[in-house]
N, C-alpha and C. Protein backbone atom coordinates (compact mmCIF):
# COMPACT_ATOMS: atom_id res chain seq x y z
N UNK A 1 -7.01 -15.17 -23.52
CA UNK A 1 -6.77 -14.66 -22.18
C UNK A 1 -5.31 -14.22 -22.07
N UNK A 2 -5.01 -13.18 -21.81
CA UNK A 2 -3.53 -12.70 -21.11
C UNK A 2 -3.13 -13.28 -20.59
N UNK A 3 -1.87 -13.59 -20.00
CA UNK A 3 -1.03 -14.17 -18.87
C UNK A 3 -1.09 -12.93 -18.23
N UNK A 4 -1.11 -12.93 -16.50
CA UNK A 4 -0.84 -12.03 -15.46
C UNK A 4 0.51 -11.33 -15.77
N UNK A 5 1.62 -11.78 -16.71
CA UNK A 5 2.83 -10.58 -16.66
C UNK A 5 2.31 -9.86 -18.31
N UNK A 6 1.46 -10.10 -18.99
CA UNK A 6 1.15 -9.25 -19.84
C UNK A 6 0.27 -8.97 -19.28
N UNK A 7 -1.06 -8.64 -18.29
CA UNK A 7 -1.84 -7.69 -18.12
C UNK A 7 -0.87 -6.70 -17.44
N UNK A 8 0.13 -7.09 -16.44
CA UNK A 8 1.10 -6.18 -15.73
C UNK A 8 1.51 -5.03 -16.75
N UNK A 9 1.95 -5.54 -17.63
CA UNK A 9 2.95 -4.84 -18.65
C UNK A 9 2.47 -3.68 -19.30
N UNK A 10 0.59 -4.22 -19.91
CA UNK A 10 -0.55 -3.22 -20.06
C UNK A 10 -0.95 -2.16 -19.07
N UNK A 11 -1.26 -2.54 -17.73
CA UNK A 11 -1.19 -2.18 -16.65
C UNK A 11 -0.59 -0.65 -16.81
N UNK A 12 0.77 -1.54 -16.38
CA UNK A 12 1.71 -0.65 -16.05
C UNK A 12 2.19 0.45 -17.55
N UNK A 13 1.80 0.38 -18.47
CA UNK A 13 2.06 1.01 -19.56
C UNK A 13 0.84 2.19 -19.64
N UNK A 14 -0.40 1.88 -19.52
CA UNK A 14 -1.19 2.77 -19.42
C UNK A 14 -1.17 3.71 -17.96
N UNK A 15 -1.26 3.00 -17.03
CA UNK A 15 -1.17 3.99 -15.98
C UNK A 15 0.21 5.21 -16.10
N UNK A 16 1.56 4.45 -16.34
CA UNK A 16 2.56 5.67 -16.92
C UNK A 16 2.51 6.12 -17.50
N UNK A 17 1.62 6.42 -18.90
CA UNK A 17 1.63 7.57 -19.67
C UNK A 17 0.32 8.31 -19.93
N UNK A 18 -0.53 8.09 -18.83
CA UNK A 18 -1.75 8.84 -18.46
C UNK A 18 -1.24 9.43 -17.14
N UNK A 19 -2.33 11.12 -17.10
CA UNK A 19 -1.59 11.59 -15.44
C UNK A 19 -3.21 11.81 -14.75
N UNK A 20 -4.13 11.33 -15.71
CA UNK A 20 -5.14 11.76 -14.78
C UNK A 20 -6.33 10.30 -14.79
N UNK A 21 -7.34 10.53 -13.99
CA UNK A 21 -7.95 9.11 -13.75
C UNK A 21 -9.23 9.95 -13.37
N UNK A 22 -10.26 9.10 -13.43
CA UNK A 22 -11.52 9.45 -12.77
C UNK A 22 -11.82 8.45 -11.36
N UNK A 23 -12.10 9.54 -10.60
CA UNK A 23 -12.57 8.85 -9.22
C UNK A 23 -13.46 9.02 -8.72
N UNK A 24 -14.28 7.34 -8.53
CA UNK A 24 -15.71 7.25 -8.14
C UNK A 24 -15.74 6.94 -6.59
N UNK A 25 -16.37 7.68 -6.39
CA UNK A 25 -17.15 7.46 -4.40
C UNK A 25 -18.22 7.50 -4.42
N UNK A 26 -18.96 7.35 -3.51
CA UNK A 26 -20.42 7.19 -3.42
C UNK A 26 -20.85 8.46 -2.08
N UNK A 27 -21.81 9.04 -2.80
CA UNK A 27 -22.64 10.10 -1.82
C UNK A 27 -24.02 9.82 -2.03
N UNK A 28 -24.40 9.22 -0.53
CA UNK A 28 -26.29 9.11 -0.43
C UNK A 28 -26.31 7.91 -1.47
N UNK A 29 -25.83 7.40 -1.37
CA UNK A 29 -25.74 6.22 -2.47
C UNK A 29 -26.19 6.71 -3.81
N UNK A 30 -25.23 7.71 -4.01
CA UNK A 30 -25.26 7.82 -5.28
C UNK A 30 -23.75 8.29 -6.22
N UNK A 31 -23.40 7.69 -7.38
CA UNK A 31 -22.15 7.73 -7.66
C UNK A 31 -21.18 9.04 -7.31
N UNK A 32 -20.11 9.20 -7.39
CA UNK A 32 -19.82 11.05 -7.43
C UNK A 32 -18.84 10.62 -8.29
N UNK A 33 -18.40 11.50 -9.14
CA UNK A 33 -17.03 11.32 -9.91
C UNK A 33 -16.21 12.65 -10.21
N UNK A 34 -15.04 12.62 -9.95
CA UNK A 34 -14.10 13.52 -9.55
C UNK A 34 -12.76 13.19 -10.62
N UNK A 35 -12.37 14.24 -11.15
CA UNK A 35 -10.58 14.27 -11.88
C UNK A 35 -9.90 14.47 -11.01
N UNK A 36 -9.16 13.52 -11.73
CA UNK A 36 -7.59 13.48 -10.40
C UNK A 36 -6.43 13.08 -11.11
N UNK A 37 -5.58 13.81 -10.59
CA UNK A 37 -3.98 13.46 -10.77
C UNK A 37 -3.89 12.46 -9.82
N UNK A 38 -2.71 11.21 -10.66
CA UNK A 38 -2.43 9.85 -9.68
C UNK A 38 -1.14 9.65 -10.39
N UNK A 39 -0.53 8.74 -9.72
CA UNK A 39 0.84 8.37 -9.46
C UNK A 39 0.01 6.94 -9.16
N UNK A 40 1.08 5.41 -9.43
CA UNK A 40 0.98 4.34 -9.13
C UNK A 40 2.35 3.87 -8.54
N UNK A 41 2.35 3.13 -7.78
CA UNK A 41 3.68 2.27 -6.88
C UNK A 41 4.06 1.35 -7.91
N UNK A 42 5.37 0.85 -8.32
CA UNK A 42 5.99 0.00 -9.50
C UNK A 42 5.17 -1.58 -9.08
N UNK A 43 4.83 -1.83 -7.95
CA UNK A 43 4.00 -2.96 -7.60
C UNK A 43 2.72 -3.02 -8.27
N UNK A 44 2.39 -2.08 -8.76
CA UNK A 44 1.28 -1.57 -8.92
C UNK A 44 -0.23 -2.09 -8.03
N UNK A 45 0.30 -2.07 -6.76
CA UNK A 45 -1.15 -2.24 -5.50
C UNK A 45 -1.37 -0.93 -5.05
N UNK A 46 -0.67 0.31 -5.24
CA UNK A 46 -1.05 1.62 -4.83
C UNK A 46 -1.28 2.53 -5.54
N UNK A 47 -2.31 3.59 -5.76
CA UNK A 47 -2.40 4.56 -6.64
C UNK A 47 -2.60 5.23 -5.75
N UNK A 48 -1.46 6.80 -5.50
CA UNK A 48 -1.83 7.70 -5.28
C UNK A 48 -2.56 9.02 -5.68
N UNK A 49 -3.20 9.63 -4.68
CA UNK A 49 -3.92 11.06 -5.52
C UNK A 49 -4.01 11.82 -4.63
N UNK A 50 -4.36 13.42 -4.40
CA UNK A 50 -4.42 14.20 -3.35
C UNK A 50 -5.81 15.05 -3.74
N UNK A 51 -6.44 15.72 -2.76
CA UNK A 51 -7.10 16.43 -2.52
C UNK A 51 -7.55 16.98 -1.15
N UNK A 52 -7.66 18.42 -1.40
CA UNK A 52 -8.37 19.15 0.00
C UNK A 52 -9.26 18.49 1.24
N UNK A 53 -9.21 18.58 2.00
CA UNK A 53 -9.73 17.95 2.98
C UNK A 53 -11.42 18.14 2.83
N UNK A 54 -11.36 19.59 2.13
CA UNK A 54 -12.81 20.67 2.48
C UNK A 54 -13.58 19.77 1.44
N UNK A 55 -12.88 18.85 0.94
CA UNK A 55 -13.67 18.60 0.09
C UNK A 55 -15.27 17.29 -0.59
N UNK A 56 -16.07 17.75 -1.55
CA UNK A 56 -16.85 16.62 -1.52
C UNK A 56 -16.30 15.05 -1.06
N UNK A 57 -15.68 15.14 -2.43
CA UNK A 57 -14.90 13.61 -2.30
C UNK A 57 -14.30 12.65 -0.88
N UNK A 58 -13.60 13.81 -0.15
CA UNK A 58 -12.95 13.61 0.96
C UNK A 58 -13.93 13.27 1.35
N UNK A 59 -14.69 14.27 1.44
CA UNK A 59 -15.97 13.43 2.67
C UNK A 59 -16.71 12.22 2.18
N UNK A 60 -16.75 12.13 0.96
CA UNK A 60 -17.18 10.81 0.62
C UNK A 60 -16.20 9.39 0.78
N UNK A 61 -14.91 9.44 0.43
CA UNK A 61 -14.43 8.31 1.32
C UNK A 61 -14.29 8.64 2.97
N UNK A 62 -14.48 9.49 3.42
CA UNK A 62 -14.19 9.24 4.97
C UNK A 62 -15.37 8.57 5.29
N UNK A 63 -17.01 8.76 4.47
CA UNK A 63 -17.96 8.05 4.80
C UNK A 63 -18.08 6.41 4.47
N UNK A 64 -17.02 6.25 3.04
CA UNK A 64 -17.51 5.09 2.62
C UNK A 64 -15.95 4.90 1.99
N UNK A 65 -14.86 3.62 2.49
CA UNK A 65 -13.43 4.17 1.72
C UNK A 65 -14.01 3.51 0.46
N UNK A 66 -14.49 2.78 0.30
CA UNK A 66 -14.55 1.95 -1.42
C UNK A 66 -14.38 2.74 -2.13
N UNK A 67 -13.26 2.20 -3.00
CA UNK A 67 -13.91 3.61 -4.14
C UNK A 67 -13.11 2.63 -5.73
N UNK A 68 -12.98 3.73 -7.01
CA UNK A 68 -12.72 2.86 -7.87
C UNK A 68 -11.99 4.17 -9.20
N UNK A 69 -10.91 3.79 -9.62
CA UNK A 69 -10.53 4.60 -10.25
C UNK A 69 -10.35 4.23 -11.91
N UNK A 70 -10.86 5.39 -12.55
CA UNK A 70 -10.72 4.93 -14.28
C UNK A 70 -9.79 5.24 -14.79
N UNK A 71 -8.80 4.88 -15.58
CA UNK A 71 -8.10 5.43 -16.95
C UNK A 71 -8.03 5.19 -17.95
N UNK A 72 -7.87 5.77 -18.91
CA UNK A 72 -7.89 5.46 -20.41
C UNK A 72 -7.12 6.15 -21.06
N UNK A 73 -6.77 5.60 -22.22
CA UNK A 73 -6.45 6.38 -23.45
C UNK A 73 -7.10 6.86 -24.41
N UNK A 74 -8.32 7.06 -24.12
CA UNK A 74 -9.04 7.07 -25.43
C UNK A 74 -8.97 8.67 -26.07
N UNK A 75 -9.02 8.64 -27.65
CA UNK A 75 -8.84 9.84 -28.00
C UNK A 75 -9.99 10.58 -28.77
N UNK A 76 -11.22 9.96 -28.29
CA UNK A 76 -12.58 10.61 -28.74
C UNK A 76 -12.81 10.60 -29.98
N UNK A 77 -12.21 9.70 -30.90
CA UNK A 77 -12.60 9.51 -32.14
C UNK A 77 -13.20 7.98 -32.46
N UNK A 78 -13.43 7.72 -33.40
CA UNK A 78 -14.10 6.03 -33.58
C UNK A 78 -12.99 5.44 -33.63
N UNK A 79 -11.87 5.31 -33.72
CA UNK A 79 -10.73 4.30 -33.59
C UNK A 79 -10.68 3.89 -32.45
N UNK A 80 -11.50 4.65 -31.20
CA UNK A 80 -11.49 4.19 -30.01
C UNK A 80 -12.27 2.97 -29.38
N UNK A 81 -13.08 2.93 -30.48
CA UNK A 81 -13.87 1.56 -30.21
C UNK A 81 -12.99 0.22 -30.47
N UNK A 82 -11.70 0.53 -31.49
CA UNK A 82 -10.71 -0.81 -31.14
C UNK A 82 -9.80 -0.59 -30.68
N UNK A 83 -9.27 0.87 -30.69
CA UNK A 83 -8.25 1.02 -29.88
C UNK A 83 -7.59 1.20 -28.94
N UNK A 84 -8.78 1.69 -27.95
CA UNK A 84 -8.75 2.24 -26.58
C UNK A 84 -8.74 0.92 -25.63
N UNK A 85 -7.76 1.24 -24.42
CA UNK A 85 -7.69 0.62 -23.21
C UNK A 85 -8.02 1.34 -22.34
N UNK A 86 -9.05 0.70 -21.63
CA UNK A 86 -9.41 1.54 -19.85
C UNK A 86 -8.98 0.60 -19.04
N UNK A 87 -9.10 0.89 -17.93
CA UNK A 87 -8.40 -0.10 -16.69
C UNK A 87 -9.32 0.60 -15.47
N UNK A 88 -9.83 0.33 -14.72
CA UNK A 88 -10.83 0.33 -13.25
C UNK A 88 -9.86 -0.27 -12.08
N UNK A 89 -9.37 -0.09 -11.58
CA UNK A 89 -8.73 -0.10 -10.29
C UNK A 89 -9.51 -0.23 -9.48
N UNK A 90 -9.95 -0.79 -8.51
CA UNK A 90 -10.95 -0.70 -7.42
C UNK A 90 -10.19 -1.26 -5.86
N UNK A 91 -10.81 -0.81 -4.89
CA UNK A 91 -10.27 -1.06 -3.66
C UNK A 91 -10.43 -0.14 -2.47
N UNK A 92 -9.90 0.00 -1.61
CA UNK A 92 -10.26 0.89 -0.78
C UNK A 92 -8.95 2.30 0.02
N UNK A 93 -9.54 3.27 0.01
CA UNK A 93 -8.56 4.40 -0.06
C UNK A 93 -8.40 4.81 1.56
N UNK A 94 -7.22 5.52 1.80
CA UNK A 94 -7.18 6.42 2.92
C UNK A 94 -5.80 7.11 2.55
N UNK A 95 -5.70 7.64 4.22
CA UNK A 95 -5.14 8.42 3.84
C UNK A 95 -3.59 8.01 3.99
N UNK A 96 -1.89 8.32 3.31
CA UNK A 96 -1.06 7.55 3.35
C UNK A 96 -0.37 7.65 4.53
N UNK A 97 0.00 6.80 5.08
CA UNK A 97 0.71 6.70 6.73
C UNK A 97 1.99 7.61 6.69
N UNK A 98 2.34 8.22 7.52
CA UNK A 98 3.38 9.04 8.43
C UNK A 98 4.34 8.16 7.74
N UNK A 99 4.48 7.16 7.68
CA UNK A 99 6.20 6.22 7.60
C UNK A 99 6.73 6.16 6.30
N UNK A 100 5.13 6.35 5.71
CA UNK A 100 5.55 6.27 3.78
C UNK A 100 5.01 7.37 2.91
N UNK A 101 4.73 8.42 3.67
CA UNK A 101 4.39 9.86 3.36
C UNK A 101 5.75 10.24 2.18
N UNK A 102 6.46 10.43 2.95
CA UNK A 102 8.04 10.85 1.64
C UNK A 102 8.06 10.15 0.30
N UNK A 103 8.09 8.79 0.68
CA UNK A 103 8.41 7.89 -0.28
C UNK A 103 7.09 7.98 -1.71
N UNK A 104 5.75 8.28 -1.05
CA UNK A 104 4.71 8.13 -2.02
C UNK A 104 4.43 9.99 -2.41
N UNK A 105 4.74 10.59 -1.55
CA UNK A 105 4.89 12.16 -1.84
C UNK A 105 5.95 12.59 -3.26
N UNK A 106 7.00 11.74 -2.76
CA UNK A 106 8.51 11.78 -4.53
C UNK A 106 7.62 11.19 -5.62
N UNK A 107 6.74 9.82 -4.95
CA UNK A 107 6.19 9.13 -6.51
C UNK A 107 5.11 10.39 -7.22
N UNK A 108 4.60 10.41 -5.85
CA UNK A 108 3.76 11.80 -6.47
C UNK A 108 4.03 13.04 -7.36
N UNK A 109 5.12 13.46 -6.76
CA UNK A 109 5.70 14.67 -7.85
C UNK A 109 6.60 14.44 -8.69
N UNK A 110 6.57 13.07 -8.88
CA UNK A 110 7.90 12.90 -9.66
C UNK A 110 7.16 13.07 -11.21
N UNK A 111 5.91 12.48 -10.69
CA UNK A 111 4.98 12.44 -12.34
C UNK A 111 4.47 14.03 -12.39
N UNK A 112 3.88 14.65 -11.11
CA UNK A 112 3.01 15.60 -11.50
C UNK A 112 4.02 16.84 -10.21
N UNK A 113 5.14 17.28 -10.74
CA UNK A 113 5.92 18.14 -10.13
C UNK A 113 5.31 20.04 -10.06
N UNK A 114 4.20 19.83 -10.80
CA UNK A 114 3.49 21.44 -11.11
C UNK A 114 2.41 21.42 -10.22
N UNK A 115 2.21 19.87 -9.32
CA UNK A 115 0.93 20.44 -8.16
C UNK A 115 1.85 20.22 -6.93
N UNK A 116 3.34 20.75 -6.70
CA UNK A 116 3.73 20.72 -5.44
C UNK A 116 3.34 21.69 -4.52
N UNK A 117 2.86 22.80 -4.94
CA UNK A 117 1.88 23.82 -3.92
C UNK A 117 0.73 23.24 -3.31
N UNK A 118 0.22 22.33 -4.58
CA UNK A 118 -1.30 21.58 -3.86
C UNK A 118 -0.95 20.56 -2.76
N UNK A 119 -0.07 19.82 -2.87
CA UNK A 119 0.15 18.46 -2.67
C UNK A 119 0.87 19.08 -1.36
N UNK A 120 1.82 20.10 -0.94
CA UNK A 120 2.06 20.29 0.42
C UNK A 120 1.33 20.95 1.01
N UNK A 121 -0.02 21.72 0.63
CA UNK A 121 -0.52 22.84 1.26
C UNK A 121 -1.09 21.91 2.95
N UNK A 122 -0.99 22.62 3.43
CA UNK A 122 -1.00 21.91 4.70
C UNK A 122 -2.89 21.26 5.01
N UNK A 123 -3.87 22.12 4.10
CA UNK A 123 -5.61 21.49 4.20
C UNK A 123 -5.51 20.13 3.35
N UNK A 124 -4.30 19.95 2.28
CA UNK A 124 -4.74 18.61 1.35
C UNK A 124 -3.72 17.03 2.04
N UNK A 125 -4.55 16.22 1.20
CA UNK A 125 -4.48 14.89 2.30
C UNK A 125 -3.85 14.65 1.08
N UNK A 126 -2.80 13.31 1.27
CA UNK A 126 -2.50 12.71 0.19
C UNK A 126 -3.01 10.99 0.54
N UNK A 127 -3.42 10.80 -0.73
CA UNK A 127 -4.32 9.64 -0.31
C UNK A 127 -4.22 8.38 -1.18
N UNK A 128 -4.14 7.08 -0.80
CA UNK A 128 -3.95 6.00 -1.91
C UNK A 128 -4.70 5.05 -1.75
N UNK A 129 -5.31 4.35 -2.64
CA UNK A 129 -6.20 3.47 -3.43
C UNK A 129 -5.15 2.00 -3.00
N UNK A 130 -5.57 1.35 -2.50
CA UNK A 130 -5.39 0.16 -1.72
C UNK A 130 -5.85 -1.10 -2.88
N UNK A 131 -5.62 -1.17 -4.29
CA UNK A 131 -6.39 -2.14 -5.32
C UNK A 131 -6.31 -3.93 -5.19
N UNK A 132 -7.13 -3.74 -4.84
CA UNK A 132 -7.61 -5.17 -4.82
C UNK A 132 -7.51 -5.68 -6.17
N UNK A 133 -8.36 -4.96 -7.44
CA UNK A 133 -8.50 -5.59 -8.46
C UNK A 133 -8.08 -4.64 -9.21
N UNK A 134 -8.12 -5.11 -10.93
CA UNK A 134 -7.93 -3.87 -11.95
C UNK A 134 -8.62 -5.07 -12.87
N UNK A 135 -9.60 -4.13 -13.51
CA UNK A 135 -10.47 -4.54 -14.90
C UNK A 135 -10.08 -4.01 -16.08
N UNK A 136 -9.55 -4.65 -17.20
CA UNK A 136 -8.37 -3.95 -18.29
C UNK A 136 -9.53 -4.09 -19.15
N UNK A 137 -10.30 -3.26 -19.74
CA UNK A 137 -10.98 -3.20 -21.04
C UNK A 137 -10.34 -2.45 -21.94
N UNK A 138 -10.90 -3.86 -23.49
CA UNK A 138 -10.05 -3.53 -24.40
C UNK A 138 -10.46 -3.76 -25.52
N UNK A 139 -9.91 -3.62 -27.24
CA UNK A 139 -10.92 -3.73 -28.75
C UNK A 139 -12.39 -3.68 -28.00
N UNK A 140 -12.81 -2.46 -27.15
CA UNK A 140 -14.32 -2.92 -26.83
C UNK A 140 -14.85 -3.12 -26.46
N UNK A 141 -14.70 -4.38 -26.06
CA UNK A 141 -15.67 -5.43 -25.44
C UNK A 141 -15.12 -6.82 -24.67
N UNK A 142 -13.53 -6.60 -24.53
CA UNK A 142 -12.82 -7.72 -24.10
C UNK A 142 -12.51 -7.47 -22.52
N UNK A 143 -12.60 -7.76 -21.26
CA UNK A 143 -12.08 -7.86 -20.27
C UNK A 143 -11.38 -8.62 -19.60
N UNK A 144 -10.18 -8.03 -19.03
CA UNK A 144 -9.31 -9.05 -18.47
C UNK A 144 -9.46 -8.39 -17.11
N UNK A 145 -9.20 -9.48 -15.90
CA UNK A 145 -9.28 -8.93 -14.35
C UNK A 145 -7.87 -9.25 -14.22
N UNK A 146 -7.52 -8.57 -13.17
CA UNK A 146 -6.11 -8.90 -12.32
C UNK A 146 -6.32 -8.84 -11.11
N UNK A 147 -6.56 -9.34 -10.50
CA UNK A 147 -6.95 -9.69 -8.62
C UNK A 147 -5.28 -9.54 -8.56
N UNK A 148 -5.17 -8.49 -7.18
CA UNK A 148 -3.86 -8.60 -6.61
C UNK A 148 -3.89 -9.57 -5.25
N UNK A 149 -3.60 -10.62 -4.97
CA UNK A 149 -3.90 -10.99 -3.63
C UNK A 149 -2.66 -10.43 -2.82
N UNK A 150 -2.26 -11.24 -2.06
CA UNK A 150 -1.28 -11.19 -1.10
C UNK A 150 0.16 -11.99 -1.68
N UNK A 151 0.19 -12.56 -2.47
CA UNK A 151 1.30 -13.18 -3.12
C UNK A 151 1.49 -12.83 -3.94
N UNK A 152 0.31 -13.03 -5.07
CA UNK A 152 0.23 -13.33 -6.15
C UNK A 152 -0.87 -12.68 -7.16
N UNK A 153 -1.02 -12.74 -8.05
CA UNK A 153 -2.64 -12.01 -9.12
C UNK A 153 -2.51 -12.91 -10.03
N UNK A 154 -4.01 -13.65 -10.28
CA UNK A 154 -4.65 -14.56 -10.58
C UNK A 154 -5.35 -13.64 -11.86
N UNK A 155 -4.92 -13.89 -13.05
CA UNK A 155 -5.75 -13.42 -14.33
C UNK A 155 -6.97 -14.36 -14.50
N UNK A 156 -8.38 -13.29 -15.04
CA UNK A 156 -9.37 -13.62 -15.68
C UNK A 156 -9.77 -12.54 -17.09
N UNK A 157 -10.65 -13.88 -17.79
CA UNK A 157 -11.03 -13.00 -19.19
C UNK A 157 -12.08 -13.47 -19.56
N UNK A 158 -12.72 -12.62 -19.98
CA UNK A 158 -14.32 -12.75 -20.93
C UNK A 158 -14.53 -11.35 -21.31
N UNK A 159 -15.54 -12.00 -22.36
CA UNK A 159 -16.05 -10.78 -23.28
C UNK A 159 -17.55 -10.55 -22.97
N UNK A 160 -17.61 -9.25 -23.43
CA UNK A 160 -19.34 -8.79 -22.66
C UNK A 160 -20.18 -8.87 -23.92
């Protein structure tokens, strides 16, 4: 089992040198999954991402905020079966408040500075993932959880 400042460290190592994530919502109760550019807060309890208002997704968290975000490294070859780390973020999204708009707008372009047309156009929302948890899969078949509570994150591990 990890200690909680080495899942952090993993954490935080994969989310910085990945710029894109998959994001799941639910439509009609049924999955939807969407690419997205994200940015994470150094706390790592926030992941930001943006998209059009007009859009599926949007309307799928305005119906339902749960939602759950993937990343990985994997590089589509068989080394990925020991080598690859994914991580699942899960929690609930909206849209980012008036007070911390600037502050998560810089985190935003600081990683992905080539969608500043998207990210100000006045139809797109900028929006962040509220994570409750993150599921670190790893060689495979190993999972570690990181529950963020309110203080503190409580590590768990088992294998599937």
């Amino acid at each position: 089992m990890s200690t909680p400042e080495q899942l952090r460290q993993l954490i935080r190592a994969l989310l910085d040198t990945q710029i894109q994530a998959v994001l799941a919502t639910q439509h009609r109760q049924q999955p939807y999954t969407s690419l997205m550019a994200f940015a994470v807060t150094p706390d790592l309890r926030r992941i930001v991402f943006a998209t059009y208002r007009a859009t599926r997704k949007y309307a799928n968290l305005l119906a339902n905020p749960r939602a759950a975000l993937l990343i990985d490294n994997r590089c589509n070859d068989s080394a990925d079966y020991r080598n690859a780390v994914a991580i699942s973020a899960q929690g609930t999204v909206h849209e980012v408040d008036v007070d911390r708009r600037t502050e998560l707008l810089n985190l935003y372009l600081g990683k992905h500075p080539r969608l500043r047309d998207f990210v100000t156009a006045a139809d797109c929302a900028l929006l962040q993932l509220d994570v409750e948890c993150y599921y670190v899969v790893s060689r495979f078949q190993n999972v570690d959880e990181l529950r963020l509570d309110q203080d503190d994150a409580h590590p768990s591990s088992n294998e599937i």
